[in-house]
C-alpha atoms as a PDB file:
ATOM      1  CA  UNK A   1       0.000   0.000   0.000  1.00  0.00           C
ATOM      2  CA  UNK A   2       1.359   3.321  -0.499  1.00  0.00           C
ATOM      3  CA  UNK A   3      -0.011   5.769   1.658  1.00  0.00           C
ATOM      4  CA  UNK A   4       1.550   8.452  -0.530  1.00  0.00           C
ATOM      5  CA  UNK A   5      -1.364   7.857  -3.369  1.00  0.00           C
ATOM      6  CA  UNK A   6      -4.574   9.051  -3.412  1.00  0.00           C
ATOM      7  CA  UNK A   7      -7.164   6.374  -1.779  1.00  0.00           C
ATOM      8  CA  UNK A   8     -10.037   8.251  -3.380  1.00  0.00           C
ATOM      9  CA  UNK A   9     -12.311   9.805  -6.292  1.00  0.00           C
ATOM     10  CA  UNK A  10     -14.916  11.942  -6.335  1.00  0.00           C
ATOM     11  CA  UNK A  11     -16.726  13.376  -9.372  1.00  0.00           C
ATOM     12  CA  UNK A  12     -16.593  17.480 -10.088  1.00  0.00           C
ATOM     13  CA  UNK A  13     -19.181  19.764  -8.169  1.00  0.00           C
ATOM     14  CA  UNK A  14     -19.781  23.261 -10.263  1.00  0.00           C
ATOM     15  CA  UNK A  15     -20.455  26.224  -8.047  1.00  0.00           C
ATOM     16  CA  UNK A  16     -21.942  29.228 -10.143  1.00  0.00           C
ATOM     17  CA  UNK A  17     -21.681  32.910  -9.534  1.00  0.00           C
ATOM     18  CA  UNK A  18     -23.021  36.256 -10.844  1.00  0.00           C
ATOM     19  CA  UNK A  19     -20.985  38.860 -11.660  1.00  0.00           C
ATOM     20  CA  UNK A  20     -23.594  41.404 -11.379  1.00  0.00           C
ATOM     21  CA  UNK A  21     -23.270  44.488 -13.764  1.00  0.00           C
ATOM     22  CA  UNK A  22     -19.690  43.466 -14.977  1.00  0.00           C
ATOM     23  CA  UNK A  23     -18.726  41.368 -18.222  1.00  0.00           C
ATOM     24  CA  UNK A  24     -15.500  39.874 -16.883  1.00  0.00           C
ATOM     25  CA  UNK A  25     -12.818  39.705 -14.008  1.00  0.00           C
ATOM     26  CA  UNK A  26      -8.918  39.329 -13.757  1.00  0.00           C
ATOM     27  CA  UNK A  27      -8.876  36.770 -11.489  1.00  0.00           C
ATOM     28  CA  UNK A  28     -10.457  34.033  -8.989  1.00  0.00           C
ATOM     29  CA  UNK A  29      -8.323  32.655  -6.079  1.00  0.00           C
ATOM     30  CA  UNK A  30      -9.660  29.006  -4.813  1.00  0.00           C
ATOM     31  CA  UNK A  31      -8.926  28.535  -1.127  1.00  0.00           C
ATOM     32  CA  UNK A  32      -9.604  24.586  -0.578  1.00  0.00           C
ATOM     33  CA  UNK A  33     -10.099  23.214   2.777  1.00  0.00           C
ATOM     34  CA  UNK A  34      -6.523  21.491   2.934  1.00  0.00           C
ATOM     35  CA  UNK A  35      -4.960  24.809   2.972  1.00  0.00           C
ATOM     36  CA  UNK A  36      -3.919  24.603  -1.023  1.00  0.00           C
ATOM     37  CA  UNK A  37      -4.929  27.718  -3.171  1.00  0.00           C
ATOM     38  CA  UNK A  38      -5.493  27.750  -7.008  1.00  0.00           C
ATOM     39  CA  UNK A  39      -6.160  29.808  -9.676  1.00  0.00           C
ATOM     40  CA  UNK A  40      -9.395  28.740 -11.163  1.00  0.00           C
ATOM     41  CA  UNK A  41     -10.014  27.797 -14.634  1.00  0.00           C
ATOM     42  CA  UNK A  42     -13.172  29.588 -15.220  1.00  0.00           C
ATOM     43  CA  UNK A  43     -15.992  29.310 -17.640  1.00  0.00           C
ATOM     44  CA  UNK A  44     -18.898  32.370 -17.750  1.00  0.00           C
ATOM     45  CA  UNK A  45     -21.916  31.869 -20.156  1.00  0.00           C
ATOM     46  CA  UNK A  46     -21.890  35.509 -21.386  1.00  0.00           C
ATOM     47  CA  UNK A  47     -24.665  37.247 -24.212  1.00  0.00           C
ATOM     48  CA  UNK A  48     -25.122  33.148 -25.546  1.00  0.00           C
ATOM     49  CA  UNK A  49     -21.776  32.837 -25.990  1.00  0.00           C
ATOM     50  CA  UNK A  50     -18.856  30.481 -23.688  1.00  0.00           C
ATOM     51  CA  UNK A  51     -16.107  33.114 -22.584  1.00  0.00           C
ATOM     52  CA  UNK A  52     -13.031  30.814 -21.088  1.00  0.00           C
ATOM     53  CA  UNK A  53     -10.971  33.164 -18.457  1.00  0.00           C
ATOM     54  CA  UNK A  54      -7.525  32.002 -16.989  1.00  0.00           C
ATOM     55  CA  UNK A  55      -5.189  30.835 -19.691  1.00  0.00           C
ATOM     56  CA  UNK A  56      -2.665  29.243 -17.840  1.00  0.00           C
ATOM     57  CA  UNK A  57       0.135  30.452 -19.927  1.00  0.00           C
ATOM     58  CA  UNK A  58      -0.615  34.354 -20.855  1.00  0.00           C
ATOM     59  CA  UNK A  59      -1.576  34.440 -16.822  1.00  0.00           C
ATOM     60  CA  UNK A  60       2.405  33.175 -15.986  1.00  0.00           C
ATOM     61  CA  UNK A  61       3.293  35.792 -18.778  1.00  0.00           C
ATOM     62  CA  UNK A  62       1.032  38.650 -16.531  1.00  0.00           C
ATOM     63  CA  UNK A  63       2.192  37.717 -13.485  1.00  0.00           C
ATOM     64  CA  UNK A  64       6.089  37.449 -14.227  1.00  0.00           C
ATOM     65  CA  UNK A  65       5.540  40.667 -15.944  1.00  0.00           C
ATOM     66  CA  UNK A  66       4.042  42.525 -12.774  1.00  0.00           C
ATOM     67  CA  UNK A  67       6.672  41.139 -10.384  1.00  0.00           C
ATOM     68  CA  UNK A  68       8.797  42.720 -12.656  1.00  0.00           C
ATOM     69  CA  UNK A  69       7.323  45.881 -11.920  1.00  0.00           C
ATOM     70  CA  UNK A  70       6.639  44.952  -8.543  1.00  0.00           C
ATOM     71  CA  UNK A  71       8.888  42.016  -6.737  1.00  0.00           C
ATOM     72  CA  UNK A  72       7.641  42.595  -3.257  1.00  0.00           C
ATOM     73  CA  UNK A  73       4.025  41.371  -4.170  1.00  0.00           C
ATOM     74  CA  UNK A  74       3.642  38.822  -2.018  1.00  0.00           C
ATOM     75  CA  UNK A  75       0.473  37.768  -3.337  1.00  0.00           C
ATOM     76  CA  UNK A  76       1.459  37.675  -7.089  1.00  0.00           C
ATOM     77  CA  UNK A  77       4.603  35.599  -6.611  1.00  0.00           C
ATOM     78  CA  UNK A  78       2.358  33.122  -4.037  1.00  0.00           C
ATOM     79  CA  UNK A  79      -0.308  33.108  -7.458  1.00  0.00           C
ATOM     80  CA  UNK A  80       2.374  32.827 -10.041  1.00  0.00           C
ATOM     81  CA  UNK A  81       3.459  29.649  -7.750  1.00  0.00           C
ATOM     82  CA  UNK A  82       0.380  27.839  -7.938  1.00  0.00           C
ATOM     83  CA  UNK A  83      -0.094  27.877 -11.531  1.00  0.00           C
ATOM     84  CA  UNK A  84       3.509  26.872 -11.371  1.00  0.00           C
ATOM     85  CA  UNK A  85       2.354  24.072  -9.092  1.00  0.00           C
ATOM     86  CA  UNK A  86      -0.835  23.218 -10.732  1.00  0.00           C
ATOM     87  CA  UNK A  87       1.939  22.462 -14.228  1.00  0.00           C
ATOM     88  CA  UNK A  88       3.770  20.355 -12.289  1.00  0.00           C
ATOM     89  CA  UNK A  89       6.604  22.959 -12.348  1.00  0.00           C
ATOM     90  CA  UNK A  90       7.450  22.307  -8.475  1.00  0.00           C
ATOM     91  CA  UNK A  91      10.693  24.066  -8.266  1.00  0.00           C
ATOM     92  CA  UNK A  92      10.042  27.008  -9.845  1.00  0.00           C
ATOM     93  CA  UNK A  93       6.591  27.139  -7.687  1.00  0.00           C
ATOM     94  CA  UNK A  94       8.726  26.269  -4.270  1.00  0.00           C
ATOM     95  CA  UNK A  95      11.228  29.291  -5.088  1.00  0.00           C
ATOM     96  CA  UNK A  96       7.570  31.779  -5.843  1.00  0.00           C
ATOM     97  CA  UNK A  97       6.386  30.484  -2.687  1.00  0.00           C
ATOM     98  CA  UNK A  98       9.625  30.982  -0.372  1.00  0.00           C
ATOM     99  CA  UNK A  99       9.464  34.894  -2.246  1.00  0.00           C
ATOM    100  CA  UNK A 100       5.997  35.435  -1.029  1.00  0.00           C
ATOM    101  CA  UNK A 101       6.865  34.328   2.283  1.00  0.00           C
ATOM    102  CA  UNK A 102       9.529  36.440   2.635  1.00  0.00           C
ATOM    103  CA  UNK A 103       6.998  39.357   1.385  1.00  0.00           C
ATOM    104  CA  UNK A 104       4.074  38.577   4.551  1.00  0.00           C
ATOM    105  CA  UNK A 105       2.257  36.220   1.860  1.00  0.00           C
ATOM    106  CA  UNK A 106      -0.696  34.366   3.974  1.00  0.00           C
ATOM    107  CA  UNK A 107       1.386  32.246   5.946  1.00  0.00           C
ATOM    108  CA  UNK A 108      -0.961  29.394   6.145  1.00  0.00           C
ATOM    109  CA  UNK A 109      -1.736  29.161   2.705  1.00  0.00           C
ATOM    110  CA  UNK A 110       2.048  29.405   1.394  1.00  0.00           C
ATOM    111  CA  UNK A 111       3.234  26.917   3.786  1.00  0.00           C
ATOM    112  CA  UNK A 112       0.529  24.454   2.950  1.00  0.00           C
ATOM    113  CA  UNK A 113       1.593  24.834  -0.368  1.00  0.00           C
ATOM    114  CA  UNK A 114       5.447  24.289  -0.120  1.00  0.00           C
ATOM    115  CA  UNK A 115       4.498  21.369   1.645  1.00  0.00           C
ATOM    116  CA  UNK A 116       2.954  19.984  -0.777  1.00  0.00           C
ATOM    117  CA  UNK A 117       5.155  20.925  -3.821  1.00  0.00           C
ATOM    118  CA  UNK A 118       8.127  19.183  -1.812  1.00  0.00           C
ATOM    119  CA  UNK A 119       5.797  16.287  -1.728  1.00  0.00           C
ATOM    120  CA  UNK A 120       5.974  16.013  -4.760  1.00  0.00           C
ATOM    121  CA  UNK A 121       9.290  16.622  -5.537  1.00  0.00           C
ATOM    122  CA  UNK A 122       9.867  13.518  -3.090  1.00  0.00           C
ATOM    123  CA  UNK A 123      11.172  15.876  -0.138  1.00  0.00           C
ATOM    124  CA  UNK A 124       8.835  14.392   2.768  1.00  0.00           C
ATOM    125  CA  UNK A 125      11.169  16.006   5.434  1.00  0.00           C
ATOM    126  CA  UNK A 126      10.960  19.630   4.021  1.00  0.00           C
ATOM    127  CA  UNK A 127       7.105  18.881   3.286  1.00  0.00           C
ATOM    128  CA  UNK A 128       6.522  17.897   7.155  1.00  0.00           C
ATOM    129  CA  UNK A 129       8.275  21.015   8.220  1.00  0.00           C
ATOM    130  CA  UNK A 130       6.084  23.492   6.177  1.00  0.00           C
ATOM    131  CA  UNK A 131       2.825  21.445   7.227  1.00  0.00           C
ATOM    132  CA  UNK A 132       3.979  21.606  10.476  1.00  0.00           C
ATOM    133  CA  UNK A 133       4.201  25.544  10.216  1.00  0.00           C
ATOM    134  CA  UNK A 134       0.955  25.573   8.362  1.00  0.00           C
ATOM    135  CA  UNK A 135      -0.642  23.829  11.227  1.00  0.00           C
ATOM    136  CA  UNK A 136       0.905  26.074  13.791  1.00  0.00           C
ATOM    137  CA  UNK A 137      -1.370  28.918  12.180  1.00  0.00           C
ATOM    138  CA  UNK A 138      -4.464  26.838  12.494  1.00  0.00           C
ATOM    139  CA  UNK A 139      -4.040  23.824  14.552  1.00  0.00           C
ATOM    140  CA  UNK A 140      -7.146  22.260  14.529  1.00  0.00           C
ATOM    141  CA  UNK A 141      -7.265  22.219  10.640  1.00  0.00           C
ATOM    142  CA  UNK A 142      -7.872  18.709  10.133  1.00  0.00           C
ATOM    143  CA  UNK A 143      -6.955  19.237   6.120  1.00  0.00           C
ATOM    144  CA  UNK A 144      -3.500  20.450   7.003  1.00  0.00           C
ATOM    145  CA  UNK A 145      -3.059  17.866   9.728  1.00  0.00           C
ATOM    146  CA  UNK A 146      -3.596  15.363   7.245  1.00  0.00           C
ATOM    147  CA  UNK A 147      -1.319  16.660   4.659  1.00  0.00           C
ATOM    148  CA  UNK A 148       1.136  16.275   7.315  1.00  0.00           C
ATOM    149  CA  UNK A 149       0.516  13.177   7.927  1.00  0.00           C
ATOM    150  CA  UNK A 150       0.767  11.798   4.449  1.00  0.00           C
ATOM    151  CA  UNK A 151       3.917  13.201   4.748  1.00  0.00           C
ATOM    152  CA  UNK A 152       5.454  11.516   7.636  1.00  0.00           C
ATOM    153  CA  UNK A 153       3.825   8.611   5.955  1.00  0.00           C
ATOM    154  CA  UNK A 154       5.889   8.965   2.877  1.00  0.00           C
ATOM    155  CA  UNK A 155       9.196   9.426   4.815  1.00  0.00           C
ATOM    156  CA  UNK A 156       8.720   5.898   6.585  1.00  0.00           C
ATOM    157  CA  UNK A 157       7.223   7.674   9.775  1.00  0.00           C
ATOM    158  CA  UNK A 158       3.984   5.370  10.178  1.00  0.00           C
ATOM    159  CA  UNK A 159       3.431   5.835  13.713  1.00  0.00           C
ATOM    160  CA  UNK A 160       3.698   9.123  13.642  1.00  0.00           C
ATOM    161  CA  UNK A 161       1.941   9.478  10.977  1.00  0.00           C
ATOM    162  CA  UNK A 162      -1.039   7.244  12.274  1.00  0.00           C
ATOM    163  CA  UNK A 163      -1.198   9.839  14.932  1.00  0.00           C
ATOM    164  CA  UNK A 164      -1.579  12.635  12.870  1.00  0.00           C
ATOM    165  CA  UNK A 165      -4.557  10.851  10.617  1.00  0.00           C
ATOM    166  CA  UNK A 166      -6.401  10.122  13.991  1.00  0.00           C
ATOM    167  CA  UNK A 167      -6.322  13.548  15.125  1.00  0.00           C
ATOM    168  CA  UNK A 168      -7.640  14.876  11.425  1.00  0.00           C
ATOM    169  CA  UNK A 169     -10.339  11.973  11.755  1.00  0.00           C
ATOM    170  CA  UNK A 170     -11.610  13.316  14.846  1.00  0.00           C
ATOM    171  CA  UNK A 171     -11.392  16.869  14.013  1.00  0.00           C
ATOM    172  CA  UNK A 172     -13.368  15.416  10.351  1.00  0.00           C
ATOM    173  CA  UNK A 173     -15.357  12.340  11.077  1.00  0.00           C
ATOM    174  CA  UNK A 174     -16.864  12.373   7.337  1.00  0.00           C
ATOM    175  CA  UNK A 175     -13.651  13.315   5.566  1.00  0.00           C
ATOM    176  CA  UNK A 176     -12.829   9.561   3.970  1.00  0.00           C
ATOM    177  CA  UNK A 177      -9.554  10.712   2.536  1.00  0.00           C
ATOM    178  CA  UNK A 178      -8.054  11.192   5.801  1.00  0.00           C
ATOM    179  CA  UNK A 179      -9.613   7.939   7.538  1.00  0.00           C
ATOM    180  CA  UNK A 180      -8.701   6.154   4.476  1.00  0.00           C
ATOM    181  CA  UNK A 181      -5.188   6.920   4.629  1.00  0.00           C
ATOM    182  CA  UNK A 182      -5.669   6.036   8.649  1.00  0.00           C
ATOM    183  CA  UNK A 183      -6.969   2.477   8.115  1.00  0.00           C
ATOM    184  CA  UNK A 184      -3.726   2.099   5.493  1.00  0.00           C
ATOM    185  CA  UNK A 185      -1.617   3.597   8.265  1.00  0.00           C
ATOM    186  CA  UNK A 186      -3.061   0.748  10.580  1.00  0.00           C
ATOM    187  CA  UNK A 187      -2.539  -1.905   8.245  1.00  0.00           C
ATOM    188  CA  UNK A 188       1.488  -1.043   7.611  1.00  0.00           C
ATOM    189  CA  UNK A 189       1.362  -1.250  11.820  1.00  0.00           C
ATOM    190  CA  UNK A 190       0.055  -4.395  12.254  1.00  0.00           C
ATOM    191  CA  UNK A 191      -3.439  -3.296  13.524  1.00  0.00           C
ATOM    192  CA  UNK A 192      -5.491  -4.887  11.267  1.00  0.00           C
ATOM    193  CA  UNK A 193      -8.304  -5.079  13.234  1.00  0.00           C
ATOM    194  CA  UNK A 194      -9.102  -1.658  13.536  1.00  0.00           C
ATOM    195  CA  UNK A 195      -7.921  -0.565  10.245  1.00  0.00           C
ATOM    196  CA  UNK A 196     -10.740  -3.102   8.967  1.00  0.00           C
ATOM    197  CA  UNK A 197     -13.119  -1.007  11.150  1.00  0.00           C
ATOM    198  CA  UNK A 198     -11.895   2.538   9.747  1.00  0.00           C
ATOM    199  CA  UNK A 199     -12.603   0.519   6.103  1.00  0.00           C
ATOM    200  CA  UNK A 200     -16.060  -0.475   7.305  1.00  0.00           C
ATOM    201  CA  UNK A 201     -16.905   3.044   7.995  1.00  0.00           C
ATOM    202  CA  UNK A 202     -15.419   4.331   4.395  1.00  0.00           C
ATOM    203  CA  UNK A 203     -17.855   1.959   3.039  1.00  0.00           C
ATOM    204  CA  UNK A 204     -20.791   3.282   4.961  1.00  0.00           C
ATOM    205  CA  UNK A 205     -19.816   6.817   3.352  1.00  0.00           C
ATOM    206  CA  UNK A 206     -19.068   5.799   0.200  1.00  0.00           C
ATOM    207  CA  UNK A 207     -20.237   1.995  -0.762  1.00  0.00           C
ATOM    208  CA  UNK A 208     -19.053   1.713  -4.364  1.00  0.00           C
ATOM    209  CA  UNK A 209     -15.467   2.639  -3.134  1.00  0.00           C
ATOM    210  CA  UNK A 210     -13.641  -0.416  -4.961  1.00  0.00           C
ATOM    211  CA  UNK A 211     -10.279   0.317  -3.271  1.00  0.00           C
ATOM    212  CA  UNK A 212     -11.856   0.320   0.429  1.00  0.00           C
ATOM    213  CA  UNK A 213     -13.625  -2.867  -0.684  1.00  0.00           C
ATOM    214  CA  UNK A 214     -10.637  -4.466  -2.091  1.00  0.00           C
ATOM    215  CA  UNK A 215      -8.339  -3.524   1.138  1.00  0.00           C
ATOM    216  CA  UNK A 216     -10.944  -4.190   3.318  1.00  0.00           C
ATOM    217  CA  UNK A 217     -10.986  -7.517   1.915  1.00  0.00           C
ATOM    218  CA  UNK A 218      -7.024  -7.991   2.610  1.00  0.00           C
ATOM    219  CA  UNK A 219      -7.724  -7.206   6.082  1.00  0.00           C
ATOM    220  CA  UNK A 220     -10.606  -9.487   6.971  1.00  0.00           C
ATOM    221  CA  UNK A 221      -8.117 -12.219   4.656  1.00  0.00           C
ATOM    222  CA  UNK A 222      -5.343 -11.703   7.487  1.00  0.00           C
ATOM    223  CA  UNK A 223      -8.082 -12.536  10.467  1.00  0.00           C
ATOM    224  CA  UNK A 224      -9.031 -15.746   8.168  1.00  0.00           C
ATOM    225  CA  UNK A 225     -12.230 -14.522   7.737  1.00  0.00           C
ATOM    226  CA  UNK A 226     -12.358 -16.187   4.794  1.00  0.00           C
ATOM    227  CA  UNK A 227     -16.044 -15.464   3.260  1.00  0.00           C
ATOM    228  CA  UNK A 228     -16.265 -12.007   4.190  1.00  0.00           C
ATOM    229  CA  UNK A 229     -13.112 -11.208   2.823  1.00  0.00           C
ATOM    230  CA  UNK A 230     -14.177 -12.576  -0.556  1.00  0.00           C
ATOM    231  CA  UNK A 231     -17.228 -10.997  -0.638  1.00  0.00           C
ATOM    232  CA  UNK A 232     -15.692  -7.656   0.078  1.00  0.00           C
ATOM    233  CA  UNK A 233     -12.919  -8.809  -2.939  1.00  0.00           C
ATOM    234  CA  UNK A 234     -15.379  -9.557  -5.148  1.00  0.00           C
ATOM    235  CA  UNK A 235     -17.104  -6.843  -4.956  1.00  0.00           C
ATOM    236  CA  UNK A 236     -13.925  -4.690  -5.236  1.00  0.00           C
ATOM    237  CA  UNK A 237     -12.931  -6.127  -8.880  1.00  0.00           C
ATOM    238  CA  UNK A 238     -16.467  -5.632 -10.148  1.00  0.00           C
ATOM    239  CA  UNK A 239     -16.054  -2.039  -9.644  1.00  0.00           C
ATOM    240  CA  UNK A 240     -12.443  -1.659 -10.503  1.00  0.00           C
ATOM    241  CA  UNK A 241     -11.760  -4.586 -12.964  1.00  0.00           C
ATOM    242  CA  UNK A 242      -8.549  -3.335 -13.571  1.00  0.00           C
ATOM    243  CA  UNK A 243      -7.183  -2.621 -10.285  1.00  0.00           C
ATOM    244  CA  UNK A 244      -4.333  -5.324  -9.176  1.00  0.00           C
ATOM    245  CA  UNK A 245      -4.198  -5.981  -6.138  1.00  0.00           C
ATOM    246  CA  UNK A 246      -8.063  -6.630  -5.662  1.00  0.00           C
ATOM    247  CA  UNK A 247      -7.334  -9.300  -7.779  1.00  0.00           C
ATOM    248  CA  UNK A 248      -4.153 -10.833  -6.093  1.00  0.00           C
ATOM    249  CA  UNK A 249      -5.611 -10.667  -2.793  1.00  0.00           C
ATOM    250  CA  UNK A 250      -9.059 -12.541  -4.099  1.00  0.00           C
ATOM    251  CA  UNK A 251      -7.019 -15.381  -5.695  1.00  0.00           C
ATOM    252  CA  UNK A 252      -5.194 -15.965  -2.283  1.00  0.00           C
ATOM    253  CA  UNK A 253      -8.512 -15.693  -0.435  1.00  0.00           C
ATOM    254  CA  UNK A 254     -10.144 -18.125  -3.000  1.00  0.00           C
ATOM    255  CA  UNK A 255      -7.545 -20.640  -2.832  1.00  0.00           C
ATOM    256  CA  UNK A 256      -7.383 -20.289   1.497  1.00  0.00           C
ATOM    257  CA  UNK A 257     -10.931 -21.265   1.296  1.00  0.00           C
ATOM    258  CA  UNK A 258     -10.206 -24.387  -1.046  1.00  0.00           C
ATOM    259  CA  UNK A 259     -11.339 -22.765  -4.775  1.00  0.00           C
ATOM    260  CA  UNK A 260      -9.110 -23.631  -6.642  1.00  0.00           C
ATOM    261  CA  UNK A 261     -10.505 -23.741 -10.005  1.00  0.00           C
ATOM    262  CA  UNK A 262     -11.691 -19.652  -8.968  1.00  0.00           C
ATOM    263  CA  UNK A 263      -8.362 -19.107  -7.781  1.00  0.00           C
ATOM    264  CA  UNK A 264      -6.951 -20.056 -11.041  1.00  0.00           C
ATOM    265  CA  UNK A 265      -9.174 -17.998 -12.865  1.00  0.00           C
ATOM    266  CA  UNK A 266      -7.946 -14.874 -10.571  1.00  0.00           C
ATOM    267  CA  UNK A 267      -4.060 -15.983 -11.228  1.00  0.00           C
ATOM    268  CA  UNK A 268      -5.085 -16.015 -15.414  1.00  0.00           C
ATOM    269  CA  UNK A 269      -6.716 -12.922 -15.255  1.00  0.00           C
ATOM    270  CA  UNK A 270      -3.699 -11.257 -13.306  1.00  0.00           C
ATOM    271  CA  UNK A 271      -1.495 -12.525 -15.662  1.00  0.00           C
ATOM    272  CA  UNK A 272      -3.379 -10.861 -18.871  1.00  0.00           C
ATOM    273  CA  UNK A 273      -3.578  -7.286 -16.640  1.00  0.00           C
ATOM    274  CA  UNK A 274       0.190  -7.650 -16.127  1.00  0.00           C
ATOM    275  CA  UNK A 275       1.559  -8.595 -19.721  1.00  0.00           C
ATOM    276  CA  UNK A 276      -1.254  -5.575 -21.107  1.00  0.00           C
ATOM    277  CA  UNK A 277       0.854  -3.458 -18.564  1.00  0.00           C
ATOM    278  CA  UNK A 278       4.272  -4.737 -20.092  1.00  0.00           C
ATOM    279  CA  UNK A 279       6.332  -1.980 -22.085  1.00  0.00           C
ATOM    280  CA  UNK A 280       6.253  -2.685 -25.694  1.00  0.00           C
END
């Protein structure tokens, strides 16, 4: 399991606005729970006709042009570093964020995000440190205590970081993310037991997640509770056909419980996923 990936989806939820007597604006700034900011990519249904706002690339151009009129806009240089961010140009957005630190930029938000652009340039430590500081701003954010903890989790600090996913579960009951990555925290300890009941409650929030089912399943397979397990594994590769492990997991469940003929079904099928995955 790698705690480091996302455990979840969730499909798109459009908010709408007016703008009132204008035709357009410069700008929108997202502020997302977690502590992350983005520039939104907007679309406005104006006089019949679809007006798209936010080009990523003449807003860089904009903003690199009015920190060259202004550098100590703290604000800009913390914007131009999420679009940076959002283009998976991490560096470049870590060295816009440090600048807007350095110029009283939100100190919350810029942490949060320096966090997580070290994340994912594979820095966990630095990433911990600027969650950490994010979190001393607001420490009952559960968003940012999470981030932190997928941190830790990524630098090979599980207990740690099971402590940190606890305290963002009970600060967000509802938020599966977080008690997600808490069950797989769990599981990596050797507490299987309750990590199966963190996946129980995922399912009552969301029942068609096929990754809870499918590590749900590996859980109840370690207790030898052989039927539930494959009912939860079965269940998993129905709604993610494609995913793996659901399907390594079921074949050692099915041949634990003395199906062979299943099992070897499973093992065929995971063969055919793994040469289609082969490089050419």
């Amino acid at each position: 399991m790698n705690l480091g990936d996302g455990f979840l989806s969730q499909s798109s939820k459009w908010l709408h606005f007016g703008l009132g007597s204008s035709d357009a604006i410069e700008r929108v700034t997202v502020r997302w729970p977690d502590g992350n900011t983005e520039l939104a990519r907007l679309h406005f249904k104006l006089a019949d006709e679809q007006l798209e706002l936010g080009e990523v690339q003449a807003a860089k151009q904009n903003m690199r042009a009015g920190l060259q009129l202004n550098p100590n806009d703290a604000e800009a240089s913390h914007n131009l570093g999420v679009l940076l961010q959002s283009g998976g140009q991490h560096r470049d957005a870590i060295r816009h964020f440090q600048q807007a630190l350095e110029h009283g930029a939100d100190p919350f938000y810029t942490h949060s995000n320096l966090g997580r652009s070290y994340l994912a340039e594979n820095q966990p430590e630095l990433g911990s440190d600027h969650f950490r500081r994010a979190i001393k701003q607001n420490p009952n954010d559960g968003w940012a205590l999470g981030n932190l903890a997928r941190a830790l989790a990524m630098g090979g600090k599980i207990k740690e970081a099971t402590i940190q996913f606890r305290r963002a579960v009970e600060l967000n009951p509802a938020d599966v993310q977080a008690r997600s990555n808490l069950a797989r925290a769990l599981a990596l300890s050797g507490n299987v037991k309750e990590a199966a009941i963190h996946l129980q409650r995922v399912l009552e929030l969301e029942p068609d997640n096929g990754t809870a089912h499918a590590y749900l399943g590996a859980a109840l397979l370690t207790q030898d509770k052989l039927d539930m397990a494959i009912r939860h594994l079965r269940r998993a590769v129905k709604l993610k056909p494609n995913f793996l492990p659901a399907h390594q997991y079921l074949a050692t469940a099915l041949k634990k419980s003395g199906q062979l003929e299943a099992a070897n079904q499973q093992l065929e099928y995971i063969h055919r996923l793994q040469s289609n995955r082969d490089p050419e």
